[in-house]
Protein backbone atom coordinates (compact mmCIF):
# COMPACT_ATOMS: atom_id res chain seq x y z
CA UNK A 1 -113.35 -115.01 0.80
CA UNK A 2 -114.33 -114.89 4.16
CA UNK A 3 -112.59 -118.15 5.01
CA UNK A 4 -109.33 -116.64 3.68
CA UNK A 5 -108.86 -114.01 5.85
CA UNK A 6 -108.27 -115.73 9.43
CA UNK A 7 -104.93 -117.50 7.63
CA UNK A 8 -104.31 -113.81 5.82
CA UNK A 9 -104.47 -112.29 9.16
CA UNK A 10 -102.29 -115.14 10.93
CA UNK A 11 -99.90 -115.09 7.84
CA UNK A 12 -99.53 -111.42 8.02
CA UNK A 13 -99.06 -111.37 11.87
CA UNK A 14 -96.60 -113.89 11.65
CA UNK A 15 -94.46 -111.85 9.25
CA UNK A 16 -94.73 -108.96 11.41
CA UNK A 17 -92.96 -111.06 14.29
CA UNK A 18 -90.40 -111.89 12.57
CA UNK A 19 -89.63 -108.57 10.91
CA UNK A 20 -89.62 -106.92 14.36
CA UNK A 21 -87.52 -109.88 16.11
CA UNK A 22 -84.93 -109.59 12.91
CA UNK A 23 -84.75 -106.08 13.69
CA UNK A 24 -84.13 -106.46 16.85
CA UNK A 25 -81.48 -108.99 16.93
CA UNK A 26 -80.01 -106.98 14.36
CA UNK A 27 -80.07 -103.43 17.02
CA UNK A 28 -79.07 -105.49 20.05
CA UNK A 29 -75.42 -107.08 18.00
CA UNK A 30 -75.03 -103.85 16.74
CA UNK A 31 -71.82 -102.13 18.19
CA UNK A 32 -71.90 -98.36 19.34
CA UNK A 33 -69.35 -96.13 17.62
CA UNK A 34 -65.40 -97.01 18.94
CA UNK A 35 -63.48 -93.61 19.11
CA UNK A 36 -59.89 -94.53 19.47
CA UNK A 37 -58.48 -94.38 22.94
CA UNK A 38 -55.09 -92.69 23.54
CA UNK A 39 -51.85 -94.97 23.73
CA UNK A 40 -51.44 -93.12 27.09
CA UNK A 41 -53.36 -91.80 29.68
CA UNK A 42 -54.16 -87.82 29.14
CA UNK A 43 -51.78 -85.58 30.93
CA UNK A 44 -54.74 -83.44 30.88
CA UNK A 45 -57.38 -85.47 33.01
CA UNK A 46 -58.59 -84.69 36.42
CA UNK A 47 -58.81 -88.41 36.86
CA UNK A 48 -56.77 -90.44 39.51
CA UNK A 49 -54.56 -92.38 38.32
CA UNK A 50 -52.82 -94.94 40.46
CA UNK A 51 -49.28 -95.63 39.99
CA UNK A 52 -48.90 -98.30 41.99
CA UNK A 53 -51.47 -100.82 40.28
CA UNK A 54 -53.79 -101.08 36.83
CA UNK A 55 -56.17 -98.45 36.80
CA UNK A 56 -59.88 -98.97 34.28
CA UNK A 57 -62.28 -96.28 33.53
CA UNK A 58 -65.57 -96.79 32.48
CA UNK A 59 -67.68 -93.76 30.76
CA UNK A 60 -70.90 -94.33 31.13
CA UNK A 61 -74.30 -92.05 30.29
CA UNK A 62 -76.45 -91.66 33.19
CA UNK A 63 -79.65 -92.94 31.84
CA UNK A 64 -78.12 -95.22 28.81
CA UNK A 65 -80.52 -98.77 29.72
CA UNK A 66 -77.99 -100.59 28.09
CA UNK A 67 -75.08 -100.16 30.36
CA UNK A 68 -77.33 -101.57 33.74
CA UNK A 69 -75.61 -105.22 31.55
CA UNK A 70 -71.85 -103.28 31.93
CA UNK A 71 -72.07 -102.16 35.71
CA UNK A 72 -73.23 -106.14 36.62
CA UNK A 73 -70.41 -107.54 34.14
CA UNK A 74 -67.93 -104.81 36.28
CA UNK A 75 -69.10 -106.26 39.10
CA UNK A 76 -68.22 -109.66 38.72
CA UNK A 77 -64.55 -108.13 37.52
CA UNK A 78 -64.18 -106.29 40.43
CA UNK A 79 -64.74 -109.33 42.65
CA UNK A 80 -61.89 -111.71 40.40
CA UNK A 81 -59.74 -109.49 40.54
CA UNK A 82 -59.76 -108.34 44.23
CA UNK A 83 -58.83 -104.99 44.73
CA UNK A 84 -55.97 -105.38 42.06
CA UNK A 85 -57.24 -102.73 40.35
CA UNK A 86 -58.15 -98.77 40.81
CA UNK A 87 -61.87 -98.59 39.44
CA UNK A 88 -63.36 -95.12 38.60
CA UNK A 89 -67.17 -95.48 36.77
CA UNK A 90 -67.79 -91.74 34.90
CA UNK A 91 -71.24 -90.54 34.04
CA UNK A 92 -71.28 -87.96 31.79
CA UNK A 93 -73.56 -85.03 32.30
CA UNK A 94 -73.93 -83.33 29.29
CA UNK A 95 -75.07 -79.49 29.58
CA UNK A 96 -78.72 -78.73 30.71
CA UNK A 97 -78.84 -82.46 32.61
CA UNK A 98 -79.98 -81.49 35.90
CA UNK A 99 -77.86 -83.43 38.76
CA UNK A 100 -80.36 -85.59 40.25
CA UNK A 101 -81.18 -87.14 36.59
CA UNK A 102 -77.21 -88.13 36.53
CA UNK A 103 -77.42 -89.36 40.21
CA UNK A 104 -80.35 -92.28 39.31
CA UNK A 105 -80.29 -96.00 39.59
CA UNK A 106 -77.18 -96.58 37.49
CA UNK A 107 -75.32 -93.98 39.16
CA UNK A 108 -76.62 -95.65 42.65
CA UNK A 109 -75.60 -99.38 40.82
CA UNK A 110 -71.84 -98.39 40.22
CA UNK A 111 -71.92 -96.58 43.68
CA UNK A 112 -72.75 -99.86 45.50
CA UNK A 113 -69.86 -101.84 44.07
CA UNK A 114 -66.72 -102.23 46.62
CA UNK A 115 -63.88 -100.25 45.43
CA UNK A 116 -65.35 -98.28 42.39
CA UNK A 117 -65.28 -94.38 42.70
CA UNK A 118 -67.98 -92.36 41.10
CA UNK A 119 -67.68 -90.18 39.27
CA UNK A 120 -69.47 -86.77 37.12
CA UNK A 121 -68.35 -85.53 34.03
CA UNK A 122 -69.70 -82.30 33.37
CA UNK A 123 -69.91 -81.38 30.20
CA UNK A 124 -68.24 -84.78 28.54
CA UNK A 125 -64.92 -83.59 29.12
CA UNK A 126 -63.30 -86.50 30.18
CA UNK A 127 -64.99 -88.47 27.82
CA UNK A 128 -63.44 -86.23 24.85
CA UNK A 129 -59.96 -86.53 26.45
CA UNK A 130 -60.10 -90.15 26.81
CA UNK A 131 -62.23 -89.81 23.16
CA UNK A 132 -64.78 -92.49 24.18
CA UNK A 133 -68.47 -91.82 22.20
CA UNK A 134 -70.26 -95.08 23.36
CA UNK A 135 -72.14 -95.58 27.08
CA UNK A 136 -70.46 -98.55 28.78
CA UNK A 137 -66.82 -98.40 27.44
CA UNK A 138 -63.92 -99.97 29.42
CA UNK A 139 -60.02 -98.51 28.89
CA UNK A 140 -57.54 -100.35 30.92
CA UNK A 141 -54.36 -98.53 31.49
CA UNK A 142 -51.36 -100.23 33.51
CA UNK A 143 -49.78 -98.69 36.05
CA UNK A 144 -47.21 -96.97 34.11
CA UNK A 145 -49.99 -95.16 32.00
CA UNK A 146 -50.30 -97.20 28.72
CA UNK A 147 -53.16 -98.72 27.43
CA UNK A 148 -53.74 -102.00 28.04
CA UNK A 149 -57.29 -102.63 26.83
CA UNK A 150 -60.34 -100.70 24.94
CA UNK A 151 -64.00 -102.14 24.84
CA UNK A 152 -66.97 -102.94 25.97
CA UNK A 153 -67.53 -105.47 28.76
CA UNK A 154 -70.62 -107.37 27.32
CA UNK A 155 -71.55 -109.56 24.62
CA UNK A 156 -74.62 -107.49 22.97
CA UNK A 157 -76.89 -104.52 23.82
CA UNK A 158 -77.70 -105.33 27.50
CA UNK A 159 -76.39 -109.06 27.80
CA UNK A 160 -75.03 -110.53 30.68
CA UNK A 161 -72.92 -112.95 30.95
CA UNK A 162 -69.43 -114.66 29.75
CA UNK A 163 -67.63 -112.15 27.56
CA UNK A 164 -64.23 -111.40 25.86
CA UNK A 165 -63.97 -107.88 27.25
CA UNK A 166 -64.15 -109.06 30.95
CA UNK A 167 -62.58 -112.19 30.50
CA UNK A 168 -59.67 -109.97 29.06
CA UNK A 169 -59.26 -106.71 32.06
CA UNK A 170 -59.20 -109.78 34.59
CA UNK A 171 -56.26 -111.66 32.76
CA UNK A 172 -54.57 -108.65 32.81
CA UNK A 173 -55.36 -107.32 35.84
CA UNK A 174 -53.95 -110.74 37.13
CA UNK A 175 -50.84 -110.46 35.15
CA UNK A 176 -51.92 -112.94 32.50
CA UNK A 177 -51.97 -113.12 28.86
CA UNK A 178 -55.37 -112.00 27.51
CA UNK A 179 -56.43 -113.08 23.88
CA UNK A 180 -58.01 -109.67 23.51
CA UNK A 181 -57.42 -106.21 23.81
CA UNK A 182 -60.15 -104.49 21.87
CA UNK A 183 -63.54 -105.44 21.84
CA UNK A 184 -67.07 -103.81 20.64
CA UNK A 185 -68.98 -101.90 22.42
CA UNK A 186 -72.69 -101.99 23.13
CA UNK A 187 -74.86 -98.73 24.48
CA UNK A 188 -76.35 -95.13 24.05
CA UNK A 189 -74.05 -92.32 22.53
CA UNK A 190 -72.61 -90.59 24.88
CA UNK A 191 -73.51 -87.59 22.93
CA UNK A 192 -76.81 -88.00 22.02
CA UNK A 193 -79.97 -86.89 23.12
CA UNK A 194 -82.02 -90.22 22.53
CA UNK A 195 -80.60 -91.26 25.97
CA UNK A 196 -82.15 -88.69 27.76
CA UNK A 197 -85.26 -89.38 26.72
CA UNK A 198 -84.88 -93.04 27.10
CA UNK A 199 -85.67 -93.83 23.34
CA UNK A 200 -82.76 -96.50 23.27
CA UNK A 201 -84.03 -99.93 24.18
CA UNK A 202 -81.75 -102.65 25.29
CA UNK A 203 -82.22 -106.01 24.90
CA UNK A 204 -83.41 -107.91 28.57
């Protein structure tokens, strides 16, 4: 009996690795919920938009870890596509979130990108007019105010890297055909109240 138990133990460990790591593969391709962006930007928004060029909003939730991946995948857009494109990063600040906890290292991320304006949504209003429900989603509207593109801008739940959502904006930012114009998106609920006490895990 007593010689059992060290391959019992070992057994049951390894069983518990690969429950948790199926889990977790299984949370980190899972896409947040899409909301359906309007055919045209909102008459109602307080949001610049430029008329002159593309312009791509990002909602974001201040403390969502998953959407660290989206602001370095937005980086590497905004330097293909070379100031071809008005940038505005939103973090939504739903009510009771004091101002410094919306003003963190995300907020400081997106802030240190050239050309991206900052922005705070008190109260998630702009992301009910724009009806976006998932941290880290990217609308692209053209110049004229139609939608161009609606998704996220990474492959998975914090992954960086090559992806259909950024490989799409910069196409289209650079006046090319993209193959996409919807694509999942990965992050914290913009409505929720796991993100604000940082529940969520992404994956590295």
């Amino acid at each position: 009996m007593k010689k059992g138990l060290p391959i019992f133990a070992t057994s049951l460990w390894l069983l518990l690795v690969t429950g948790a790591m199926t889990l977790l593969a299984a949370y980190s391709n899972t896409p947040g919920t899409a909301g359906v962006a309007p055919q045209r930007w909102p008459s109602e928004s307080k949001i610049p938009r430029d008329p002159s060029r593309p312009t791509l909003l990002v909602l974001a939730h201040p403390q969502c870890p998953c959407t660290n991946a989206t602001l370095g995948e937005l980086e590497l857009l905004t330097a293909q596509t070379q100031g071809k494109v008005n940038v505005h990063v939103v973090f939504v600040r739903p009510p009771g979130l004091a101002e410094d906890l919306v003003k963190g290292d995300l907020w400081r991320k997106a802030s240190a990108i050239p050309g991206v304006t900052v922005e705070i949504d008190d109260g998630n209003v702009e992301a009910r007019h724009f009806h976006v429900e998932t941290s880290g989603k990217a609308l692209l509207y053209g110049s004229g105010g139609s939608l161009l593109f609606a998704g996220g801008i990474t492959l998975s739940r914090g992954h960086s890297g090559d992806n259909p959502g950024r490989t799409a904006i910069t196409a289209l930012v650079n006046r090319r055909s993209a193959n996409e114009s919807t694509t999942p998106v990965f992050g914290c609920s913009l409505f929720a109240a796991n993100c604000l006490s940082k529940e969520m895990k992404c994956k590295p």
